[in-house]
Protein backbone atom coordinates (compact mmCIF):
# COMPACT_ATOMS: atom_id res chain seq x y z
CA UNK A 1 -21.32 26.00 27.04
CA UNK A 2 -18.35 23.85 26.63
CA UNK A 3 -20.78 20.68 26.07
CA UNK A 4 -22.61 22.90 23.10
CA UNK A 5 -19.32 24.04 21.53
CA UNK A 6 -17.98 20.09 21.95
CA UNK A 7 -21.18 19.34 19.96
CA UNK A 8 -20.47 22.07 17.51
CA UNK A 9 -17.11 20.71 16.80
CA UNK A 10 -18.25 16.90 16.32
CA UNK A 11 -21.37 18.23 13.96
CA UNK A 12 -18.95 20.03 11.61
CA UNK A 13 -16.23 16.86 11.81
CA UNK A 14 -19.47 14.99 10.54
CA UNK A 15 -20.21 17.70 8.32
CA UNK A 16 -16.88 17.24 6.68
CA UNK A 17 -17.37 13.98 5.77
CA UNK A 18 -21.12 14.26 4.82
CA UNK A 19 -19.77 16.90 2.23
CA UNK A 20 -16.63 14.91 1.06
CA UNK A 21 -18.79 12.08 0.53
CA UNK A 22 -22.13 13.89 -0.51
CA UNK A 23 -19.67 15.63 -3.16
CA UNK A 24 -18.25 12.56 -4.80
CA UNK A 25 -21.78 11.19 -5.69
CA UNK A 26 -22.96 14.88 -6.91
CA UNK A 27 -20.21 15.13 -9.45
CA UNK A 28 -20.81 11.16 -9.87
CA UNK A 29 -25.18 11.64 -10.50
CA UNK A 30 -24.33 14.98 -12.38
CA UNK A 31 -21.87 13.98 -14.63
CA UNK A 32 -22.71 10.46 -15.36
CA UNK A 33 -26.17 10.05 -14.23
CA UNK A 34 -25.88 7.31 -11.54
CA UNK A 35 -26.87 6.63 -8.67
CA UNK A 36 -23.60 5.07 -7.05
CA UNK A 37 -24.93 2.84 -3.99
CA UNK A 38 -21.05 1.85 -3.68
CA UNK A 39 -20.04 4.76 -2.41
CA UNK A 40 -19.93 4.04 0.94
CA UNK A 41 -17.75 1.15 0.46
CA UNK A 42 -15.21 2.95 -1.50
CA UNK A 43 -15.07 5.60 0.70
CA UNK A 44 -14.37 2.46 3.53
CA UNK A 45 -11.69 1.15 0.81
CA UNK A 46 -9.70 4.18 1.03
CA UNK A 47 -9.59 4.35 4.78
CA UNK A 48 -8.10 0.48 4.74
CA UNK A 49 -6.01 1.53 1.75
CA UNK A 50 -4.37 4.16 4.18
CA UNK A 51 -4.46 1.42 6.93
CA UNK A 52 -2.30 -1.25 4.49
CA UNK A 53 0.17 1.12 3.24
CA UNK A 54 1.11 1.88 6.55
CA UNK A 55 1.12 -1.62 8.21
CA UNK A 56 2.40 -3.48 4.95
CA UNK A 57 4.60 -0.51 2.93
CA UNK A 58 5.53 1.87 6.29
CA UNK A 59 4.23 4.24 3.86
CA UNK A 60 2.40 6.97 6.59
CA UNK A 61 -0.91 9.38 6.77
CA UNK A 62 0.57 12.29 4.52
CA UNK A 63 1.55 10.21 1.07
CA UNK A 64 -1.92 8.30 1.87
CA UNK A 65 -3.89 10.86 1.04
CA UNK A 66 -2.63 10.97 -2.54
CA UNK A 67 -2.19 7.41 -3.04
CA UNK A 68 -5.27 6.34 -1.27
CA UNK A 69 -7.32 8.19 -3.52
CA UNK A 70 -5.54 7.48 -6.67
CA UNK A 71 -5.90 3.76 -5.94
CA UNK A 72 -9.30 3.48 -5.23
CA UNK A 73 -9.96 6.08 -7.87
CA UNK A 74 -8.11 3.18 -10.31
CA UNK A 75 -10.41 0.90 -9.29
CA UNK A 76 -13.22 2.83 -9.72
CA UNK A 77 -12.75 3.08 -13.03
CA UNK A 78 -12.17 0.34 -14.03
CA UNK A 79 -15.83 -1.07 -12.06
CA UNK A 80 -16.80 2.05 -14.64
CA UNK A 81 -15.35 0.75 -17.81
CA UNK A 82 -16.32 -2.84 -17.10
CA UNK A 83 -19.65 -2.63 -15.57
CA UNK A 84 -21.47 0.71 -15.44
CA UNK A 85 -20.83 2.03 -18.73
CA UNK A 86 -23.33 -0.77 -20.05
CA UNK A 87 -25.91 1.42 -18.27
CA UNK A 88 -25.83 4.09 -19.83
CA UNK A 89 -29.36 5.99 -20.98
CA UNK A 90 -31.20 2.90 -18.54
CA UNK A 91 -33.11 3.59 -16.11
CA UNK A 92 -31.52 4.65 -12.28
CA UNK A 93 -33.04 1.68 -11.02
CA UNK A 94 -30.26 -1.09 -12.58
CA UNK A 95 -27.43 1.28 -11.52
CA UNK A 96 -28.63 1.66 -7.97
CA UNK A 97 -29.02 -2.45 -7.70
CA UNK A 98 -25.88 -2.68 -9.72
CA UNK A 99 -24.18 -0.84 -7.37
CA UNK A 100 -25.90 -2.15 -4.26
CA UNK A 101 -24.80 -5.45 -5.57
CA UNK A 102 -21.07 -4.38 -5.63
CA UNK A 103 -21.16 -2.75 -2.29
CA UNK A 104 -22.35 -5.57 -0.88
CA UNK A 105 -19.34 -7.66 -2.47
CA UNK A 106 -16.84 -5.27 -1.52
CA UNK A 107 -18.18 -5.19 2.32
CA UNK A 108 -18.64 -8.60 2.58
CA UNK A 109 -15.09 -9.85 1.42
CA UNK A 110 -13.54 -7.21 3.98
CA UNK A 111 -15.93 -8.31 6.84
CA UNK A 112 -14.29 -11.96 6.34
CA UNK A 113 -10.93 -11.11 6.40
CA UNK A 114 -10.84 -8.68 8.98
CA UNK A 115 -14.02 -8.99 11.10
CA UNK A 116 -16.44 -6.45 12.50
CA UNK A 117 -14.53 -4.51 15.10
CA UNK A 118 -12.18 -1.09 14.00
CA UNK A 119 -8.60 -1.61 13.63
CA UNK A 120 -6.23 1.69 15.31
CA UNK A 121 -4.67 4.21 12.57
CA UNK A 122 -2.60 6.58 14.48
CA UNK A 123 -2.86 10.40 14.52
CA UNK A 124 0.28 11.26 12.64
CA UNK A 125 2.86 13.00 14.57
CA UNK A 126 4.78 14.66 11.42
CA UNK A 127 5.24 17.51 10.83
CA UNK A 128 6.29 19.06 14.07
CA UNK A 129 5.88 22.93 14.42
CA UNK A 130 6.26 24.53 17.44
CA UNK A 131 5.16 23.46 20.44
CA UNK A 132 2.83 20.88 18.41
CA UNK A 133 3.70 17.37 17.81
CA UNK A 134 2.29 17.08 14.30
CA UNK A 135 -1.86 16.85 14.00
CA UNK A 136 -1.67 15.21 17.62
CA UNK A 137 -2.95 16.78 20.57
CA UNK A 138 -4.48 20.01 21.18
CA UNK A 139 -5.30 23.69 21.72
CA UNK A 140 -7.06 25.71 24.62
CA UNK A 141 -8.97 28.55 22.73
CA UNK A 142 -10.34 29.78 25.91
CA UNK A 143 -14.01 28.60 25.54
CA UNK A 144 -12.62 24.72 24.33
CA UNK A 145 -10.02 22.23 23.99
CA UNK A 146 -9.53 22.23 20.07
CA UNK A 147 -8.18 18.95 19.13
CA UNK A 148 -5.80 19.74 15.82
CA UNK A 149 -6.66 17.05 13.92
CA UNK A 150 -10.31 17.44 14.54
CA UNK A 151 -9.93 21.11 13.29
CA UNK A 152 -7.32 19.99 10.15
CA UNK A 153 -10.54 17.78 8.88
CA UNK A 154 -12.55 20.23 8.69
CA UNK A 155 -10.18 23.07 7.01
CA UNK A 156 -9.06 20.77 4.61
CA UNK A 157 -12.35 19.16 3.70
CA UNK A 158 -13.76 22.91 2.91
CA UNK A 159 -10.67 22.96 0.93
CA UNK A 160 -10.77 20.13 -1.31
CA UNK A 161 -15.11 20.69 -1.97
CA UNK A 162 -14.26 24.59 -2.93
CA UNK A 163 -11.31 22.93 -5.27
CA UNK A 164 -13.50 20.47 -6.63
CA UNK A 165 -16.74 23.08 -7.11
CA UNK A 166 -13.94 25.17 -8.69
CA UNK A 167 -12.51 23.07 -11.01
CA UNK A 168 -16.07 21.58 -12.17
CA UNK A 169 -17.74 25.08 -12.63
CA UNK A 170 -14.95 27.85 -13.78
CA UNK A 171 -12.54 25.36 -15.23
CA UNK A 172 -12.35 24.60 -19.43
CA UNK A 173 -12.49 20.93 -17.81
CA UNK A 174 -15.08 21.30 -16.33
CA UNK A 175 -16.79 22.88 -19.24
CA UNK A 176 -15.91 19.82 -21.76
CA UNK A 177 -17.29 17.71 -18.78
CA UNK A 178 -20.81 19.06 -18.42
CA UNK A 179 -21.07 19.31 -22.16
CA UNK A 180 -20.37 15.92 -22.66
CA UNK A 181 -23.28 15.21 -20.51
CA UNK A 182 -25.76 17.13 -21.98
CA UNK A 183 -24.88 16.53 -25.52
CA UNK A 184 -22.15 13.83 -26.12
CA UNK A 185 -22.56 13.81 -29.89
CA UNK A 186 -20.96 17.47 -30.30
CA UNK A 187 -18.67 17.79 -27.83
CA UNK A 188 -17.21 14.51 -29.79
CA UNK A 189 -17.46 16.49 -33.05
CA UNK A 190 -14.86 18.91 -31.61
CA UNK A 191 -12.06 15.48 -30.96
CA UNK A 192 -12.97 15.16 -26.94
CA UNK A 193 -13.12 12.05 -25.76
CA UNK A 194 -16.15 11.37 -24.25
CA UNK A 195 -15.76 7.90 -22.84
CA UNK A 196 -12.35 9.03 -20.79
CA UNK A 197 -13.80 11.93 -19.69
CA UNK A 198 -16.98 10.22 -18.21
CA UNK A 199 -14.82 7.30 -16.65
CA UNK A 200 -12.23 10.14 -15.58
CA UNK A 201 -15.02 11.66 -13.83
CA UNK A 202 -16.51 8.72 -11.91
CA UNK A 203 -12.46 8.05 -10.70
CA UNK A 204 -12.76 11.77 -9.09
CA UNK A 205 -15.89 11.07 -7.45
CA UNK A 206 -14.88 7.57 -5.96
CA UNK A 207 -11.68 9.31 -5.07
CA UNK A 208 -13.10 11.91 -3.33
CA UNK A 209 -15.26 8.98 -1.26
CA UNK A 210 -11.24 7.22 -0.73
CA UNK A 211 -9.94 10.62 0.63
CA UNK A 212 -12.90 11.10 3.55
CA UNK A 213 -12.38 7.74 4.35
CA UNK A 214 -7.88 8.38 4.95
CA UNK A 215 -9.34 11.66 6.87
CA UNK A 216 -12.22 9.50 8.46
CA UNK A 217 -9.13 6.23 9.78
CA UNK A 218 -7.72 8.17 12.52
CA UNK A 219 -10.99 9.39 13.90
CA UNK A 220 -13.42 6.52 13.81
CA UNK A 221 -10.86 3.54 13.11
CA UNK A 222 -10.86 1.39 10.05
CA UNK A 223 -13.93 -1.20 9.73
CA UNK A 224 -15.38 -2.91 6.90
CA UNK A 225 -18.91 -1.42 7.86
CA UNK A 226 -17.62 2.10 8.28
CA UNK A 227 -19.58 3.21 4.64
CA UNK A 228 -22.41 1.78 5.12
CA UNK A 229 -22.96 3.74 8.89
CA UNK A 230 -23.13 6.83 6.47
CA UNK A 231 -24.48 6.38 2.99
CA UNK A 232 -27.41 6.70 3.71
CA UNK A 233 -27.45 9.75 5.52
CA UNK A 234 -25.09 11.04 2.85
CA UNK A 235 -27.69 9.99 0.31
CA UNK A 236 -30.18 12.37 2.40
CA UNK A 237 -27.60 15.32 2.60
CA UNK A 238 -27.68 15.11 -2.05
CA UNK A 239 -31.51 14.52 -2.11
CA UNK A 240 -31.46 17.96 0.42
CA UNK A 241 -29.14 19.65 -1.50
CA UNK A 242 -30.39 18.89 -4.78
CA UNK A 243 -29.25 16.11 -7.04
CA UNK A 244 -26.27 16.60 -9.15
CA UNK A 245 -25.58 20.08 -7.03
CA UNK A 246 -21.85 20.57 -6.36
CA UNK A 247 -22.43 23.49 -4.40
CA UNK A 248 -25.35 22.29 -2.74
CA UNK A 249 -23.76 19.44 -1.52
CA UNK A 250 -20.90 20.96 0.05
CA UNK A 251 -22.89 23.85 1.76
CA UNK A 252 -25.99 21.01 2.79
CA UNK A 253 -23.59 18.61 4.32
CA UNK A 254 -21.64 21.28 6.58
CA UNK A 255 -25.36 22.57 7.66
CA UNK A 256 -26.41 19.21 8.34
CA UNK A 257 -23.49 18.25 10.48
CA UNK A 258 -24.31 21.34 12.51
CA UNK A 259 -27.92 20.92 12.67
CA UNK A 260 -27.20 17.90 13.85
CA UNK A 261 -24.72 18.42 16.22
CA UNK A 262 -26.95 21.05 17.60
CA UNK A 263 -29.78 18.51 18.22
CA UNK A 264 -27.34 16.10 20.18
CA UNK A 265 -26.87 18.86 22.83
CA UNK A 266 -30.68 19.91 22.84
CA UNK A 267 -32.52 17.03 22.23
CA UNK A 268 -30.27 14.01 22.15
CA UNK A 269 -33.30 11.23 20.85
CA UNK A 270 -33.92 13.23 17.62
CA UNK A 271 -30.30 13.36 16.56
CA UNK A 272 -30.53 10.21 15.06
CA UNK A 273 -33.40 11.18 12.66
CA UNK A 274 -33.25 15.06 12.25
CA UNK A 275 -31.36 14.89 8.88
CA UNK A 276 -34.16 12.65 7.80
CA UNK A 277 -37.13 14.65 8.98
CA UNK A 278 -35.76 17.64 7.33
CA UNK A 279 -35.21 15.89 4.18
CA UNK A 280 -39.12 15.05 3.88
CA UNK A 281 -39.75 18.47 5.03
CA UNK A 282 -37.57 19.53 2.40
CA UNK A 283 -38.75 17.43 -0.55
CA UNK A 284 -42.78 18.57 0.35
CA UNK A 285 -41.92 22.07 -0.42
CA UNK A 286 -39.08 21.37 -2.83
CA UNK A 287 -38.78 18.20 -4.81
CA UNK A 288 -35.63 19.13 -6.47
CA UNK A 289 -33.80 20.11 -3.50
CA UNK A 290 -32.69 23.27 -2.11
CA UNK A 291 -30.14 23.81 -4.96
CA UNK A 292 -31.68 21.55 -7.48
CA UNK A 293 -33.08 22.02 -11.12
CA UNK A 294 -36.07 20.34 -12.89
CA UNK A 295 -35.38 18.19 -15.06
């Protein structure tokens, strides 16, 4: 039982990130209407940006996840403002290769500075409470060995998806935001600034991608190839949960991390491919997703 419960634990840690990262390129294909093939290597971007300001600025884990995020957000937008705006009402297929193109940049001139293999980002030992010595360590809950970082992830993952599915759905923001997708023309009539809100909007979902990969450093270590190990089970997890779903995202890539846990304790072989057979299954009885829309 403590083997299935171990499993339990790593499928929602993955679960976490599938949703942080799943939930970036919902708000990214539902807002804007791309398909952003760079997210993976944003989302490795932020976990080196963590890595740098603590080996260059001695800046540590807890300001990181604001200025990670920010950063890469920043850069984001500006990719946004320079390159993918000239996109719009195209067809998916040039923003996929456009972005497939940059990821492949943005991988590539890592891998030749710093190689293949993971560089160490320590579990931070701040702040101390207790008996605990920061997020480092453990807890015996009787039935496991809870380690407290593992279990911060994945209590402050569900935080920041229910904050973002908040803000996007019940918020006047997020209002002006999904108006100015579906008509652009009178939400400008009222003085809203369409173009900032759309670039404003891909900077939130690339910085969501930056802030799973800060959470993601101390876990897996930082490599260059760390986003592309993911996207494209991520990319599974939206096309499950329907594209453009906020909520779908976040609920399908929790499930999924279980499910797939689950299948590394009962059937080890298939864990590799599980997401992937239930996203065919998925698409044969529902083509928009579980959570999706027609068009």
């Amino acid at each position: 039982m403590q083997a299935l419960y171990a499993q339990l634990l790593v499928g929602l840690i993955n679960g976490s990130f599938y949703a942080l990262l799943s939930l970036g390129l919902a708000v990214i294909f539902g807002m804007l209407n791309i398909i952003n093939f760079a997210h993976g290597a944003l989302y490795m971007m932020g976990a080196f940006c963590a890595y740098f300001l603590l080996n260059l600025a001695g800046i540590g884990y807890w300001p990181a996840l604001i200025i990670a995020p920010i950063a890469v957000g920043i850069f984001g937008m500006i990719l946004e403002r320079t390159m993918l705006q000239w996109l719009a009402g195209l067809d998916h297929l040039y923003g996929l290769l456009l972005t497939f193109g940059i990821a492949l940049i943005v991988q590539g001139v890592f891998q030749n500075y710093f190689g293949s293999s993971g560089l160490p980002y320590a579990i931070p030992d701040y702040p101390k409470i207790g008996g605990f010595n920061g997020l480092q360590g453990g807890m015996n809950l009787g039935f496991m060995f809870l380690p407290i970082y593992r279990g911060w992830v994945v209590v402050f993952s569900l935080i920041v998806c229910i904050a973002t599915w908040y803000l996007i759905e019940k918020t006047r923001l997020g209002a002006n935001l999904r108006a100015a997708t579906e008509n652009p023309t009178l939400v400008r009539a009222f003085g809203i600034n369409v173009p900032r809100m759309i670039t404003l909007t891909y900077g939130l979902g690339v910085g969501l991608a930056a802030l799973a990969g800060v959470l993601s450093a101390p876990i897996n270590q930082v490599r260059p190839l760390m986003g592309a190990d993911l996207i494209i089970v991520v990319f599974a997890v939206v096309v499950i949960g329907g594209m453009g779903s906020i909520m779908g995202s976040i609920i399908t890539g929790f499930a999924l991390g279980v499910i797939e846990g689950l299948t590394k304790y009962f059937y080890p072989e298939a864990s590799n491919t599980v997401v992937f057979v239930l996203m065919v299954l998925v698409l044969l009885v529902k083509p928009t997703g579980l959570t999706g829309r027609a068009a």
